[in-house]
Protein backbone atom coordinates (compact mmCIF):
# COMPACT_ATOMS: atom_id res chain seq x y z
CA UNK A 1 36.21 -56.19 9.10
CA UNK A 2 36.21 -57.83 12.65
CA UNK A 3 34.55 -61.16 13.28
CA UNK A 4 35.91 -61.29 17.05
CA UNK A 5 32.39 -59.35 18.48
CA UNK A 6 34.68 -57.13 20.60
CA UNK A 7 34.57 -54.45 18.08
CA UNK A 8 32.38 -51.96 16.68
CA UNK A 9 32.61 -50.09 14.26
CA UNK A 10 30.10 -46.96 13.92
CA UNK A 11 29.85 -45.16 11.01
CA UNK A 12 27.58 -42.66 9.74
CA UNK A 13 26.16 -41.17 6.45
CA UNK A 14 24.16 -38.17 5.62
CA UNK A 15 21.14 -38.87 3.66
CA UNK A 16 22.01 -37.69 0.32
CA UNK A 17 24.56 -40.49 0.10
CA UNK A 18 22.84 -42.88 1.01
CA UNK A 19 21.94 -44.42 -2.05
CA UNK A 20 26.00 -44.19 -2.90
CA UNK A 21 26.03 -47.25 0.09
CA UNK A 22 24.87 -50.03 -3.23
CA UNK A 23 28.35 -49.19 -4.95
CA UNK A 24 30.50 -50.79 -1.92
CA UNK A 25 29.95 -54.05 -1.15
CA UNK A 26 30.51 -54.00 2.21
CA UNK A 27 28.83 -51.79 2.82
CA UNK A 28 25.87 -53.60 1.64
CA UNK A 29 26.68 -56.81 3.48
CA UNK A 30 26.88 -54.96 6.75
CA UNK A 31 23.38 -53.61 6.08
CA UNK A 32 21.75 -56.78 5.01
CA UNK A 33 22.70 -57.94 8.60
CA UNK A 34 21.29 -56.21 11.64
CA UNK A 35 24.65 -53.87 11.47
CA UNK A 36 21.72 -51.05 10.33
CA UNK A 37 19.81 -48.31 12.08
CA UNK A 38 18.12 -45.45 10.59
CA UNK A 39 18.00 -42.12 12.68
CA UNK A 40 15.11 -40.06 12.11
CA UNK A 41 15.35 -36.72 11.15
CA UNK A 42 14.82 -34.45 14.78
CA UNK A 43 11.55 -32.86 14.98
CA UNK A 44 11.48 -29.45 16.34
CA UNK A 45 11.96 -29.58 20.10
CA UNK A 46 15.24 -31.48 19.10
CA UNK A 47 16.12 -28.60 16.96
CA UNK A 48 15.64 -26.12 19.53
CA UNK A 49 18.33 -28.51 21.41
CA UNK A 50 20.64 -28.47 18.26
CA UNK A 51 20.72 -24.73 18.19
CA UNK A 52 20.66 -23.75 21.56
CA UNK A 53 22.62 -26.42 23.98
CA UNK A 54 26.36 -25.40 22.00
CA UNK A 55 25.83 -21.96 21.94
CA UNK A 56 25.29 -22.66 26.13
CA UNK A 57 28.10 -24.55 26.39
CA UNK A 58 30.13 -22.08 24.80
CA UNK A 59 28.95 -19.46 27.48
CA UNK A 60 26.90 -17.11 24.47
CA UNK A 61 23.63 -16.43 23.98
CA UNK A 62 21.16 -15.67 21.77
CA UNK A 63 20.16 -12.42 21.64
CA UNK A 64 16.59 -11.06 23.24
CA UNK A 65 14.35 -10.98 20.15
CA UNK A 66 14.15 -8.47 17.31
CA UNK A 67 11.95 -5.20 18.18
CA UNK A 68 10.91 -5.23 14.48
CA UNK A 69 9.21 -8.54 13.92
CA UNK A 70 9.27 -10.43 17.66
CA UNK A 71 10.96 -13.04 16.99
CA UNK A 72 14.24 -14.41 18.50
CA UNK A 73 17.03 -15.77 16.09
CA UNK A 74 17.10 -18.96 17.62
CA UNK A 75 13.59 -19.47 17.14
CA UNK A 76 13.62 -18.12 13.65
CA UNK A 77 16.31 -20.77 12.85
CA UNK A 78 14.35 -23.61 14.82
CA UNK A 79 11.16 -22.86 12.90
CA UNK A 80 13.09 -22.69 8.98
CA UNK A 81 14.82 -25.78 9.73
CA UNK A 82 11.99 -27.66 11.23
CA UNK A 83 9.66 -26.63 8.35
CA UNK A 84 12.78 -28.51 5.81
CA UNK A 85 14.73 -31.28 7.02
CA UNK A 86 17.04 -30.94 4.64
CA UNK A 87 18.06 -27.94 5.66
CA UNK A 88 20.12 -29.48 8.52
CA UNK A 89 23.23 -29.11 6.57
CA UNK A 90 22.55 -25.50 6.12
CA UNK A 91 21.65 -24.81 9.75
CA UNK A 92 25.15 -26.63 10.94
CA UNK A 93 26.84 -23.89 8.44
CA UNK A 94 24.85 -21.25 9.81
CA UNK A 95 25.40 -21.94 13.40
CA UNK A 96 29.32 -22.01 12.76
CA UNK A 97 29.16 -19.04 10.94
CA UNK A 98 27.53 -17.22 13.65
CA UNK A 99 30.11 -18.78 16.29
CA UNK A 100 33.02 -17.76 14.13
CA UNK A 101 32.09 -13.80 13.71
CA UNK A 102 31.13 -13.57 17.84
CA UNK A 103 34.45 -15.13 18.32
CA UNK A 104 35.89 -12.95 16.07
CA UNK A 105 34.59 -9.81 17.84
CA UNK A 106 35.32 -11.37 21.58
């Protein structure tokens, strides 16, 4: 730990730990001083953003939607994560799973 203010140190931790943070400490010193902030989960314009800006910057898109039902997969997977924050975990696994088998066909 640094006491010199030129140094910080930025950590973060996904929800479900959280309450793990009570077993260190430090970790609970750092909190009780203003060394704290809480990011909100993103609502669903920020999950659009999540899912689309990557697959952009990797020069793929999404394809046009699906003939059967409408609906565009990146929409599909803004809507099921914005309807269950906690799926954010699952969405990160899904999005790298998609990336891996374009890659793997490129």
């Amino acid at each position: 730990m640094t006491q010199s203010g030129q140094t910080w140190v930025i950590a973060t931790l996904r929800s479900d730990f959280y309450h793990r943070c009570a077993e260190i400490s430090t970790l609970v010193d750092l909190k009780a001083d203003t060394g704290q902030y809480d990011v909100q989960p993103p609502d669903a314009a920020e999950i659009a953003q999540l899912v689309r800006r990557p697959t952009f910057a990797a020069g793929l898109q999404f394809e046009a939607e699906d003939l059967q039902t409408g609906q565009r997969l990146d929409d599909l997977l803004r809507d099921a994560a914005a309807a269950n924050r906690h799926s954010l975990p699952l969405l990160e696994f899904t999005l790298d799973e998609l990336y891996r088998s374009v890659r793997g066909r490129c």
